[in-house]
PDB file of N, CA and C in Angstrom:
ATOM      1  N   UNK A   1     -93.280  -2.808  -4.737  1.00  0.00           N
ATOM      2  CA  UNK A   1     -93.904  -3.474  -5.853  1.00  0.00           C
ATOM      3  C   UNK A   1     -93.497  -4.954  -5.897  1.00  0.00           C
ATOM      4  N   UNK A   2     -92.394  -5.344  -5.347  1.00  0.00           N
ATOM      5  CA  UNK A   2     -92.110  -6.621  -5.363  1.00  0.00           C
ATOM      6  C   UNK A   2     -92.311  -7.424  -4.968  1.00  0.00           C
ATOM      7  N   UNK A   3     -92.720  -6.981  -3.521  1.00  0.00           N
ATOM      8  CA  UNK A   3     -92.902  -7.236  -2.067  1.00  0.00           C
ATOM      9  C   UNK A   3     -94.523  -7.929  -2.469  1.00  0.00           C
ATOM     10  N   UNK A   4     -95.488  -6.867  -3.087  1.00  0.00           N
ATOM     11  CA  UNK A   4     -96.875  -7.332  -3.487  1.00  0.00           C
ATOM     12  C   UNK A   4     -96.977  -8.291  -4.818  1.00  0.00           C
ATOM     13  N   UNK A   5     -95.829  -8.285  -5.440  1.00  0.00           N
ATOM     14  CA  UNK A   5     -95.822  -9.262  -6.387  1.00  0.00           C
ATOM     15  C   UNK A   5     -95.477 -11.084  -6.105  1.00  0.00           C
ATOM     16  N   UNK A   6     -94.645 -10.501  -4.974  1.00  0.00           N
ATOM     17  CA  UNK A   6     -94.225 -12.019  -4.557  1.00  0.00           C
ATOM     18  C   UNK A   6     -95.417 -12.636  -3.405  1.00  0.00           C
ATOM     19  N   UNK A   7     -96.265 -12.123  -2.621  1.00  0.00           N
ATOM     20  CA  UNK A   7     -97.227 -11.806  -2.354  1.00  0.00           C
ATOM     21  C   UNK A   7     -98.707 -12.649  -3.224  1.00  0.00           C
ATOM     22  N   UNK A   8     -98.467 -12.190  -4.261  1.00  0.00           N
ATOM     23  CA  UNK A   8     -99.343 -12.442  -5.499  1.00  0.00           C
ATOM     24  C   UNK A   8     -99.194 -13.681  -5.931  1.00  0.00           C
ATOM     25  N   UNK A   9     -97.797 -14.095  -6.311  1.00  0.00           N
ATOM     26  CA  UNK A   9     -97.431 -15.108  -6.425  1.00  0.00           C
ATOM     27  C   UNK A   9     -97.885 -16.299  -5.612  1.00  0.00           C
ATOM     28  N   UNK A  10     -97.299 -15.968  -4.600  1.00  0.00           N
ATOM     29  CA  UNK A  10     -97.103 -17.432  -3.023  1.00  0.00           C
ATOM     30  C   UNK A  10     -99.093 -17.498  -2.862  1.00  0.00           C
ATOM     31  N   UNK A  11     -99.926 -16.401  -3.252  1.00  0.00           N
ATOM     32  CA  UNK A  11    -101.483 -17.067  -3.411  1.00  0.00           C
ATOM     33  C   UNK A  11    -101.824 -17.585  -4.285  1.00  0.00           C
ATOM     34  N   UNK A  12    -101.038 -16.925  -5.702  1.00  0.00           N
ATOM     35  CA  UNK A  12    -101.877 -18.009  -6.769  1.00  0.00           C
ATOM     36  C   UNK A  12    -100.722 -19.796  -6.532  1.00  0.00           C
ATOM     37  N   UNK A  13     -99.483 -19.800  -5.839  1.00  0.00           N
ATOM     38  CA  UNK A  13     -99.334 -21.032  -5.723  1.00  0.00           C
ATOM     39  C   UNK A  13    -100.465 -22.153  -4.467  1.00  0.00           C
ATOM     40  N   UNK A  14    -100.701 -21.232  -3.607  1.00  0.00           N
ATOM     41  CA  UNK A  14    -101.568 -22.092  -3.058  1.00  0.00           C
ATOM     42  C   UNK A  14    -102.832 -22.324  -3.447  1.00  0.00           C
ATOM     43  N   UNK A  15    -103.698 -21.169  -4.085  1.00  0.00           N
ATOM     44  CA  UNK A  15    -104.715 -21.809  -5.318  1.00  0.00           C
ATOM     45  C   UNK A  15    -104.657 -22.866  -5.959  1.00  0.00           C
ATOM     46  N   UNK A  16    -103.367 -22.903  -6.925  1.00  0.00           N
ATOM     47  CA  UNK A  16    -103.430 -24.145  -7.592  1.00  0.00           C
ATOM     48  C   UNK A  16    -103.354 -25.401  -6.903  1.00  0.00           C
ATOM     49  N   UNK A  17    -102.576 -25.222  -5.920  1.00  0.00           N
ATOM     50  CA  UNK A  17    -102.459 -26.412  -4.734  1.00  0.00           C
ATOM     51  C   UNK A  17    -104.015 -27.363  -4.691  1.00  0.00           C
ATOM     52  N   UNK A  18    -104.612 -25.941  -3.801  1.00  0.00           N
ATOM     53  CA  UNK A  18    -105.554 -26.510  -3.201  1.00  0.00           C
ATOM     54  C   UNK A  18    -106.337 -27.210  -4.976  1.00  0.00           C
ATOM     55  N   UNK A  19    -106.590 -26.686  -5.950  1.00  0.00           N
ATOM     56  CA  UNK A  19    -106.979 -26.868  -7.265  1.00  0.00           C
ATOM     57  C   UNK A  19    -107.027 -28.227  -7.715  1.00  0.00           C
ATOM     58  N   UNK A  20    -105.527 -28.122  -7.911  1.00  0.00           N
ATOM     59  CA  UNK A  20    -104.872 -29.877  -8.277  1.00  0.00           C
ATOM     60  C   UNK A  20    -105.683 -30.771  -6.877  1.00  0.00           C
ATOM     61  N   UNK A  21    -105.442 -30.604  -5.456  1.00  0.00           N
ATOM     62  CA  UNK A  21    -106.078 -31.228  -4.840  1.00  0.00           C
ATOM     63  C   UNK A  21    -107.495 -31.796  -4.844  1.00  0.00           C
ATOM     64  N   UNK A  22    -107.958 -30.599  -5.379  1.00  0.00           N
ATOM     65  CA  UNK A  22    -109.977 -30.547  -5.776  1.00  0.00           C
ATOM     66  C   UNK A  22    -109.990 -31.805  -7.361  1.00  0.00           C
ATOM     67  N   UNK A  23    -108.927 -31.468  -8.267  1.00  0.00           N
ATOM     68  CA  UNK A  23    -109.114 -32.548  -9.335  1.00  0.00           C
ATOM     69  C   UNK A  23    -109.102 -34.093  -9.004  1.00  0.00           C
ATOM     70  N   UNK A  24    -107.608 -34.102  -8.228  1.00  0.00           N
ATOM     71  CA  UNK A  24    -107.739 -35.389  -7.218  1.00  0.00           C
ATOM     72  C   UNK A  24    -108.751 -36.523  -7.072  1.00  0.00           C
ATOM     73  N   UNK A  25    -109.303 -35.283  -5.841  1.00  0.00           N
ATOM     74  CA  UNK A  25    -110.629 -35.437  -5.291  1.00  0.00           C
ATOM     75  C   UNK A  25    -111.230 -36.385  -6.008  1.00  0.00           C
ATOM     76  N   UNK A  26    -111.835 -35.135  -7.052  1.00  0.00           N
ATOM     77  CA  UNK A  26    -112.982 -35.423  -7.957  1.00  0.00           C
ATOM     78  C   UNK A  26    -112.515 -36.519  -8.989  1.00  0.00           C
ATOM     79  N   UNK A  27    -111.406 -37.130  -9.398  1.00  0.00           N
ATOM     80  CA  UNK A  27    -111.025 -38.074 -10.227  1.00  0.00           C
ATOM     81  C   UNK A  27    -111.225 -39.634  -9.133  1.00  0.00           C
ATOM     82  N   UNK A  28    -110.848 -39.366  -7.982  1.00  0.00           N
ATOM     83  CA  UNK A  28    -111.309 -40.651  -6.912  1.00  0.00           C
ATOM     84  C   UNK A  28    -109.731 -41.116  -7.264  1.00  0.00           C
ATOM     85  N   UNK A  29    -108.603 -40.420  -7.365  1.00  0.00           N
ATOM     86  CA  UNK A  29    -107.493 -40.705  -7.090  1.00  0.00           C
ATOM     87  C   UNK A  29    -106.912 -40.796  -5.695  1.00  0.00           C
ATOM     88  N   UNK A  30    -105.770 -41.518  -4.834  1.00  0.00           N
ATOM     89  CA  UNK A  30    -105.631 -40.729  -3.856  1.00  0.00           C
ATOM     90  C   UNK A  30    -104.771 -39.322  -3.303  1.00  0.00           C
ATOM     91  N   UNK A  31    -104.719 -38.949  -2.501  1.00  0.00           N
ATOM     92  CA  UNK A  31    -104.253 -37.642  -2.221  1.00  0.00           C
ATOM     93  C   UNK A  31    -102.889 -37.191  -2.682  1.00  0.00           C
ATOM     94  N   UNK A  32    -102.198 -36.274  -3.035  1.00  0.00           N
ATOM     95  CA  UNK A  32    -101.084 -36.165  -2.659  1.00  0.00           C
ATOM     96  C   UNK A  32    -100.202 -36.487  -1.752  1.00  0.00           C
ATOM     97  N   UNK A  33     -99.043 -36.904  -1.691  1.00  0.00           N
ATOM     98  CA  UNK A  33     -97.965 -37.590  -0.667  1.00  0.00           C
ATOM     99  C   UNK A  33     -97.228 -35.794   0.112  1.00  0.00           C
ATOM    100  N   UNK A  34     -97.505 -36.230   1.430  1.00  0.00           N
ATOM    101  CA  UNK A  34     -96.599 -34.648   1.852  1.00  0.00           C
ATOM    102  C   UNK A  34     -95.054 -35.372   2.212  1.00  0.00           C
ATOM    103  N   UNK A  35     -94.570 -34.199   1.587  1.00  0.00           N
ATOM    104  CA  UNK A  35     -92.671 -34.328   1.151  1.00  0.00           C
ATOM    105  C   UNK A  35     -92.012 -34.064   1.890  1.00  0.00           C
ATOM    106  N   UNK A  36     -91.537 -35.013   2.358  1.00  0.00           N
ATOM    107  CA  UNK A  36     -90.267 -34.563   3.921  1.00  0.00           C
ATOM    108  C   UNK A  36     -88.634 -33.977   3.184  1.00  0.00           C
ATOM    109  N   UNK A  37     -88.686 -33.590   3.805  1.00  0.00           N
ATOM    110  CA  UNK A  37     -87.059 -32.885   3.426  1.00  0.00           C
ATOM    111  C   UNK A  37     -86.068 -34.703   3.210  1.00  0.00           C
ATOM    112  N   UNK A  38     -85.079 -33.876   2.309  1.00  0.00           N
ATOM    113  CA  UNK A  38     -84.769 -34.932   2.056  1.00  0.00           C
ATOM    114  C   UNK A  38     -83.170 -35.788   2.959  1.00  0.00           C
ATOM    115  N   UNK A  39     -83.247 -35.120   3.427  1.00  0.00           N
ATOM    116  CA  UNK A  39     -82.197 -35.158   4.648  1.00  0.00           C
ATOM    117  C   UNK A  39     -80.587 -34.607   3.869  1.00  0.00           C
ATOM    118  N   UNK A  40     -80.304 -34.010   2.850  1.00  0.00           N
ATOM    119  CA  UNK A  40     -79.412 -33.368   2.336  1.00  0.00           C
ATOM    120  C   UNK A  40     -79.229 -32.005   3.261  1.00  0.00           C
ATOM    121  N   UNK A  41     -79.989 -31.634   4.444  1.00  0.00           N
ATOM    122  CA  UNK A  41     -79.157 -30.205   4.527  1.00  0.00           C
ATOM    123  C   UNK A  41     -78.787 -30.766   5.933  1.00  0.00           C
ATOM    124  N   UNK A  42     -78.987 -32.462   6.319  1.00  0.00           N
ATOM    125  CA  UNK A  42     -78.398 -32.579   7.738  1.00  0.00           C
ATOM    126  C   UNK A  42     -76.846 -32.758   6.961  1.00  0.00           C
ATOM    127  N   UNK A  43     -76.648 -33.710   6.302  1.00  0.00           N
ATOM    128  CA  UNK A  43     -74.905 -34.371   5.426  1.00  0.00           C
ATOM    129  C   UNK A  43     -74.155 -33.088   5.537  1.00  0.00           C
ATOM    130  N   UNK A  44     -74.366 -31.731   4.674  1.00  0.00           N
ATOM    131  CA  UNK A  44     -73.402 -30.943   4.908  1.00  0.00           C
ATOM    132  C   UNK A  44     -73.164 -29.908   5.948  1.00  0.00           C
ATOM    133  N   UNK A  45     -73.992 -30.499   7.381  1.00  0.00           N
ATOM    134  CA  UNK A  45     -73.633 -29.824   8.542  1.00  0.00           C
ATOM    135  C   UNK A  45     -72.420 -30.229   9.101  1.00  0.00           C
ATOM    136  N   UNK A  46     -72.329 -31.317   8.350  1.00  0.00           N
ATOM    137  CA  UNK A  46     -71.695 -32.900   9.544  1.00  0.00           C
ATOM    138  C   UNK A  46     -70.144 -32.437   9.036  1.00  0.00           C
ATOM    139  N   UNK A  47     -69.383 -33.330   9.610  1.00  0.00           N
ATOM    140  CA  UNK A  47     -67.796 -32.708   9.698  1.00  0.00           C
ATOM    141  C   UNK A  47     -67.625 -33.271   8.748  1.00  0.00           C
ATOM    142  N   UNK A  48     -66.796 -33.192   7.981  1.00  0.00           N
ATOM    143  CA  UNK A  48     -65.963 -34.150   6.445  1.00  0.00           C
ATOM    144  C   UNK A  48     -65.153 -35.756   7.131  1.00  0.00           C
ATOM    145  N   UNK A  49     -64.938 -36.343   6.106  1.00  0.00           N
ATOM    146  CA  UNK A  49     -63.863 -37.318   6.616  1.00  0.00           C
ATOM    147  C   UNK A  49     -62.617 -37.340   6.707  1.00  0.00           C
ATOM    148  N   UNK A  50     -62.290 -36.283   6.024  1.00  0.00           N
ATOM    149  CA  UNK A  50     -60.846 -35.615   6.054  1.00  0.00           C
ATOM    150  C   UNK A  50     -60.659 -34.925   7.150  1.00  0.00           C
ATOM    151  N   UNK A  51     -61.908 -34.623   7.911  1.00  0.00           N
ATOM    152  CA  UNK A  51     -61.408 -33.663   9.163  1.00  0.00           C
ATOM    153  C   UNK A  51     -61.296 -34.766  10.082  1.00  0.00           C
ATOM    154  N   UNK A  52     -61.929 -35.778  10.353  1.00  0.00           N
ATOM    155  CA  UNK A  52     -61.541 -36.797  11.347  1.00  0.00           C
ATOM    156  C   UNK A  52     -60.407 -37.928  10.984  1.00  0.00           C
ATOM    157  N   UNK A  53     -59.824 -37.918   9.995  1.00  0.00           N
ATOM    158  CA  UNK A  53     -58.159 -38.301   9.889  1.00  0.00           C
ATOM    159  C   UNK A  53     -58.653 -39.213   9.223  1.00  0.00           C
ATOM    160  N   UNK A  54     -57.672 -39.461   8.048  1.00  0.00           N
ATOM    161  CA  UNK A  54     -57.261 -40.818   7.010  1.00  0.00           C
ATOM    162  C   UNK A  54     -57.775 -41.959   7.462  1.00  0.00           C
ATOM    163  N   UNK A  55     -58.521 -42.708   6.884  1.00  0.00           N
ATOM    164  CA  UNK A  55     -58.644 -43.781   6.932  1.00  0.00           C
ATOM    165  C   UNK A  55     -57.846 -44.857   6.028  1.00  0.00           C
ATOM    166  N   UNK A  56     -57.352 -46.226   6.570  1.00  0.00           N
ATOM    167  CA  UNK A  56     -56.843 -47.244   5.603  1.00  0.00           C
ATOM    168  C   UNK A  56     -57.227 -48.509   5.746  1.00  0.00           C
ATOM    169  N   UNK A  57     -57.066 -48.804   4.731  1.00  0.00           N
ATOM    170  CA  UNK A  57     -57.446 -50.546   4.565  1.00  0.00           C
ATOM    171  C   UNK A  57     -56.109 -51.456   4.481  1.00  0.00           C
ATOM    172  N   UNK A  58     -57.031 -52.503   5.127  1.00  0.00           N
ATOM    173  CA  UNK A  58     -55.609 -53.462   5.153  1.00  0.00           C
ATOM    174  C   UNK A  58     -54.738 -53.101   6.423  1.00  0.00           C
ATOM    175  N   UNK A  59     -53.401 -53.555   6.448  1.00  0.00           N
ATOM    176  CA  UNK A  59     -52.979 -54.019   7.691  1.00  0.00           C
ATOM    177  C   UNK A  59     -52.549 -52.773   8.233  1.00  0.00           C
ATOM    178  N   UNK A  60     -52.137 -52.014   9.294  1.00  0.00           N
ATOM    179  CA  UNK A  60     -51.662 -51.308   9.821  1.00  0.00           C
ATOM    180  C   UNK A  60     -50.000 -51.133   9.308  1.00  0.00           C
ATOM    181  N   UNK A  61     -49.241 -49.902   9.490  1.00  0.00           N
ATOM    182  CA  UNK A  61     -47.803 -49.879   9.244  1.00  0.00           C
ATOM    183  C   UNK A  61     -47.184 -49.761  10.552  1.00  0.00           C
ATOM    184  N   UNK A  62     -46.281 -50.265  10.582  1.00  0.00           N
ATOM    185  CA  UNK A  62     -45.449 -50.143  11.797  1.00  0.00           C
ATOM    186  C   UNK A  62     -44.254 -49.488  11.769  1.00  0.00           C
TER     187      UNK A  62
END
């Protein structure tokens, strides 16, 4: 039952899609912008800065 509900769902979202697109249209607006990922799931692949060692400013210690 869920399986056909979610199903149900993911068509009436592309209905409205295409819908809002048809108002668009017909208003002589232009199109919708298609949405690139926003590059947030490359940042937390990447190693931390704590894993590649302390950084400091200013002069070195000896």
């Amino acid at each position: 039952m869920i399986l056909q509900l979610r199903a149900e769902v993911a068509g009436l979202r592309a209905e409205n899609a295409a819908l809002k697109d048809e108002i668009r249209r017909l208003k002589g607006l232009p199109p919708r912008p298609t949405l690139k990922p926003s590059g947030m799931e490359q940042s937390s692949k990447r190693s931390s800065p704590a894993a590649t060692g302390p950084k400091r400013r200013g002069s070195s210690r000896a």
